[in-house]
PDB file of N, CA and C in Angstrom:
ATOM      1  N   UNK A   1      -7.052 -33.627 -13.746  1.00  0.00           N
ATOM      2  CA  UNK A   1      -7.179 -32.301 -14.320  1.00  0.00           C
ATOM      3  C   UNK A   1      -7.554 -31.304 -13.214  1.00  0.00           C
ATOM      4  N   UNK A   2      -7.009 -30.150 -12.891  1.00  0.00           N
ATOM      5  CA  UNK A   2      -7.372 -28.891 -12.393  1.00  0.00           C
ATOM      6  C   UNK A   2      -8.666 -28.384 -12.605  1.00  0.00           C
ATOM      7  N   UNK A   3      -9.343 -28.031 -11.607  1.00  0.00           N
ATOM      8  CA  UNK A   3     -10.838 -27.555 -12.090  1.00  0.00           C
ATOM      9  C   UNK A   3     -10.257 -25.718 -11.601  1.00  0.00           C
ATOM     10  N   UNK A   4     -11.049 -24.987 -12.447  1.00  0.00           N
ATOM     11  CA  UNK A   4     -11.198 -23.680 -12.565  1.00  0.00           C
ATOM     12  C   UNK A   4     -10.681 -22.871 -11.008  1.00  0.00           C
ATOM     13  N   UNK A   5     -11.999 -23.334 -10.556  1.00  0.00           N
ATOM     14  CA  UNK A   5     -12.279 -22.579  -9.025  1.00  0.00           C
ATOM     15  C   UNK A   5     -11.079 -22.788  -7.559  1.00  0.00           C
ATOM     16  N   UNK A   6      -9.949 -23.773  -7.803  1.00  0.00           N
ATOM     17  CA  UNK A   6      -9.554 -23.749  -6.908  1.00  0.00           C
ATOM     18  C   UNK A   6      -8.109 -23.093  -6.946  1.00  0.00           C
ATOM     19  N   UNK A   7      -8.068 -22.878  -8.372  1.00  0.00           N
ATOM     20  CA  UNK A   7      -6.912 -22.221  -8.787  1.00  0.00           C
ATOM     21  C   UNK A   7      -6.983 -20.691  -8.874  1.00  0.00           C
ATOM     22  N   UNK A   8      -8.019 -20.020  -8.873  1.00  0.00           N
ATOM     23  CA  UNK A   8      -8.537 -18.425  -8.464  1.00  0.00           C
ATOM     24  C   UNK A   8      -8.705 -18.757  -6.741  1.00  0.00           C
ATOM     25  N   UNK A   9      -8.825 -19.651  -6.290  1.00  0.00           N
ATOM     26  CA  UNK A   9      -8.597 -19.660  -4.446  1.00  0.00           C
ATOM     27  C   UNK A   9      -7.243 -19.485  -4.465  1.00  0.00           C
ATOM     28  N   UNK A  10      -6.879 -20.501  -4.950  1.00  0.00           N
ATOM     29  CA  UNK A  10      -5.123 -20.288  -4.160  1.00  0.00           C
ATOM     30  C   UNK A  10      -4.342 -19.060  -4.922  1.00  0.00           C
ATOM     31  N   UNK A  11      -4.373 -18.606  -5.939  1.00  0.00           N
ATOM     32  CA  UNK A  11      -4.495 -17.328  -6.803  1.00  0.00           C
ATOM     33  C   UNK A  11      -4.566 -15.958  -6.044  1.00  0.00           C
ATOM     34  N   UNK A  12      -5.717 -16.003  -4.903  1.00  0.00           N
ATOM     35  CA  UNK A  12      -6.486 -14.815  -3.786  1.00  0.00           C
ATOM     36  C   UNK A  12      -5.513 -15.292  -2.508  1.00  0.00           C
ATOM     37  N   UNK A  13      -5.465 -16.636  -2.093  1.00  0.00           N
ATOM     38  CA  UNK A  13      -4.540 -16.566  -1.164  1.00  0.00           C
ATOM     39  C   UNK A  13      -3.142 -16.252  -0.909  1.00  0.00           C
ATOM     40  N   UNK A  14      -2.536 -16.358  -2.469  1.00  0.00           N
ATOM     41  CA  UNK A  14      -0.904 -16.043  -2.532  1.00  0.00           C
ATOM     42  C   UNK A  14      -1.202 -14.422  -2.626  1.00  0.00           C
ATOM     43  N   UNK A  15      -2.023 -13.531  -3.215  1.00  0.00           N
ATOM     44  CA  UNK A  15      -2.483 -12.479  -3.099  1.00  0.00           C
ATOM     45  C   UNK A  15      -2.457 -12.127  -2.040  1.00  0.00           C
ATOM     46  N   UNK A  16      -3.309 -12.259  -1.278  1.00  0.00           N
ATOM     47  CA  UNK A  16      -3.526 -11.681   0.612  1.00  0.00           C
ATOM     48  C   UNK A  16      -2.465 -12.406   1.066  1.00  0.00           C
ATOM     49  N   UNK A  17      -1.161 -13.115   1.095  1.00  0.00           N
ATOM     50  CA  UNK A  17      -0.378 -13.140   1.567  1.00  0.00           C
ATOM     51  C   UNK A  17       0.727 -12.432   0.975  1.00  0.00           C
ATOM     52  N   UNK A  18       1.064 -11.872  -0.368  1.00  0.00           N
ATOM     53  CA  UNK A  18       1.625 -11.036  -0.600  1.00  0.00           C
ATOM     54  C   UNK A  18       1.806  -9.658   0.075  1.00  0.00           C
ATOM     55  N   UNK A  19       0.191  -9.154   0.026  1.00  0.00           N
ATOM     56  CA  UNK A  19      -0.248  -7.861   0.456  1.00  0.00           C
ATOM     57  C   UNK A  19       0.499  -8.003   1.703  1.00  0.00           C
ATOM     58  N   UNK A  20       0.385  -8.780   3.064  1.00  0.00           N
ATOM     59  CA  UNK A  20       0.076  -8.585   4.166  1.00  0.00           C
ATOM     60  C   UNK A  20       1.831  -8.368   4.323  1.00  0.00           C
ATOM     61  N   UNK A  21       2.267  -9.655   3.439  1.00  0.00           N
ATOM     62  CA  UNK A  21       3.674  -9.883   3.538  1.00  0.00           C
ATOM     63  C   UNK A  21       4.965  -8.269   3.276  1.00  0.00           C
ATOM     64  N   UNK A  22       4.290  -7.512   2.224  1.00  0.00           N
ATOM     65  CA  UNK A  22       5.018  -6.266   1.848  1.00  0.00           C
ATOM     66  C   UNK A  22       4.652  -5.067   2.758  1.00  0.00           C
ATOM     67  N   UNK A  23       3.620  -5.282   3.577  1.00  0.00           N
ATOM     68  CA  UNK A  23       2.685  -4.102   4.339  1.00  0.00           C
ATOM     69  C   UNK A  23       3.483  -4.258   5.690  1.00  0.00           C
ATOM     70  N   UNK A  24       4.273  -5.382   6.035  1.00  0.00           N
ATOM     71  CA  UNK A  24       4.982  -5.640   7.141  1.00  0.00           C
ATOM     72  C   UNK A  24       6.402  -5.740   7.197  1.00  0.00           C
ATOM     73  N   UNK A  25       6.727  -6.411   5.687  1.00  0.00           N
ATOM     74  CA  UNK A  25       8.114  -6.267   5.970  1.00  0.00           C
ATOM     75  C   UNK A  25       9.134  -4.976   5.286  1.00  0.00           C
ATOM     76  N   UNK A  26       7.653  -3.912   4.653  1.00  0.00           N
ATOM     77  CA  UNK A  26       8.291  -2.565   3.966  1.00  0.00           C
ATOM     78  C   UNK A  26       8.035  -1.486   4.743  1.00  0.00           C
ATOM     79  N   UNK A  27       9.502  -0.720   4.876  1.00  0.00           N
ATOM     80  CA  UNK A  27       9.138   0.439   5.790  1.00  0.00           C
ATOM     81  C   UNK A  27       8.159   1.572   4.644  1.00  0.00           C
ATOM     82  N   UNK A  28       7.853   2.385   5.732  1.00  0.00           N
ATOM     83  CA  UNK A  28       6.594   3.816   4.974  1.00  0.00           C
ATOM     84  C   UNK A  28       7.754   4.721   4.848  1.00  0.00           C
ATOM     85  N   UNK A  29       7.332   4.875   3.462  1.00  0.00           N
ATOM     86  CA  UNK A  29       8.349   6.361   2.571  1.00  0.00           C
ATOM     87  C   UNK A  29       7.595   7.340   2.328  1.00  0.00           C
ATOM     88  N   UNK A  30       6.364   7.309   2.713  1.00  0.00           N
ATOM     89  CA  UNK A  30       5.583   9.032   2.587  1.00  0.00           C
ATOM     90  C   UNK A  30       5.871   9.994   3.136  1.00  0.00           C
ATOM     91  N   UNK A  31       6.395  11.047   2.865  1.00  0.00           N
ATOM     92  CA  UNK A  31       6.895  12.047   3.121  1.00  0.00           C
ATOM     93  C   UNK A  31       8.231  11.891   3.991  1.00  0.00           C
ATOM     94  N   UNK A  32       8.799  11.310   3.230  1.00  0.00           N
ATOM     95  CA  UNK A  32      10.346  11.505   3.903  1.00  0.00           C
ATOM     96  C   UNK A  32      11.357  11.856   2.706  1.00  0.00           C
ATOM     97  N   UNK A  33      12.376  12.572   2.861  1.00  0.00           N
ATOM     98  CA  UNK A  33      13.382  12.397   1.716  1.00  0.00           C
ATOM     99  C   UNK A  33      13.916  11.402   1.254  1.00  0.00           C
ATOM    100  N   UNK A  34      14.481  11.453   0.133  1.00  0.00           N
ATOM    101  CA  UNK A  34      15.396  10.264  -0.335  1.00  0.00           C
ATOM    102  C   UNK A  34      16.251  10.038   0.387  1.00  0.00           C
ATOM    103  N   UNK A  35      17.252  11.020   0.641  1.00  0.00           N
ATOM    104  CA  UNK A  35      18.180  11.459   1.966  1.00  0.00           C
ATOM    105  C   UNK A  35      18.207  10.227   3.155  1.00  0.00           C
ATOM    106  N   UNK A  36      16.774  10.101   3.908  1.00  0.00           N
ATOM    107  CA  UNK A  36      16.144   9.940   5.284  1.00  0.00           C
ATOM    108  C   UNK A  36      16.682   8.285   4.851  1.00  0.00           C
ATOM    109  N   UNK A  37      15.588   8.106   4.253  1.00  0.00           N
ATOM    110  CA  UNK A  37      15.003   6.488   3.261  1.00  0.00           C
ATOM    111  C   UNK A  37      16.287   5.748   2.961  1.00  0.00           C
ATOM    112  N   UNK A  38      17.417   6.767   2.616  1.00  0.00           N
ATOM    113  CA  UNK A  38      18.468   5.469   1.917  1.00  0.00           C
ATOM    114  C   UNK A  38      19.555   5.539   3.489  1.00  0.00           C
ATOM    115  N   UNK A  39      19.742   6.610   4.494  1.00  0.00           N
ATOM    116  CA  UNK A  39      20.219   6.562   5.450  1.00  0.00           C
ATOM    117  C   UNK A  39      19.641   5.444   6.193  1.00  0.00           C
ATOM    118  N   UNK A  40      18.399   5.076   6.518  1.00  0.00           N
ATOM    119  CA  UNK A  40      17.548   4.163   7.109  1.00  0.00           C
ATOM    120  C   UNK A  40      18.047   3.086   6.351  1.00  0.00           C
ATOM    121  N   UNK A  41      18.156   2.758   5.462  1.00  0.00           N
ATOM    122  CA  UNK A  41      18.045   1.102   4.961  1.00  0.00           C
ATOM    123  C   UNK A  41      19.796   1.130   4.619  1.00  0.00           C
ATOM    124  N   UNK A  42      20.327   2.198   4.586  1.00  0.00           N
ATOM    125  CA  UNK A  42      21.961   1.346   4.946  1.00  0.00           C
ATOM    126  C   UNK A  42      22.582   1.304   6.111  1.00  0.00           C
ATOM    127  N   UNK A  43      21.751   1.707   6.848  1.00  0.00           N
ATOM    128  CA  UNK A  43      22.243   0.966   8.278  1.00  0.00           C
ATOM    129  C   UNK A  43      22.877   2.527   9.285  1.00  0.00           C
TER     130      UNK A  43
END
C-alpha cells in the first residue's frame, strides 16, 4: 500500500520540474504583439 507522504513528494517534484521545465523551454510574450510572437515561432 502507498503511504500518504511520499505521494505529495513526488506530487512537489513533478511540480518543480514542470515549473522549471515551461520557464525554459517557453519564450516571454510580455509586451510584444501577436504580430512579433507568431512571426517568432513560425520560423
Amino acid at each position: 500500500m502507498i503511504q500518504i507522504h511520499p505521494t505529495f513528494w513526488l506530487y512537489a517534484v513533478i511540480c518543480v520540474f514542470g515549473f522549471f521545465f515551461i520557464k525554459i523551454k517557453l519564450p516571454e510574450t510580455k509586451g510584444r504583439r501577436l504580430e512579433e510572437i507568431e512571426r517568432k515561432l513560425t520560423g
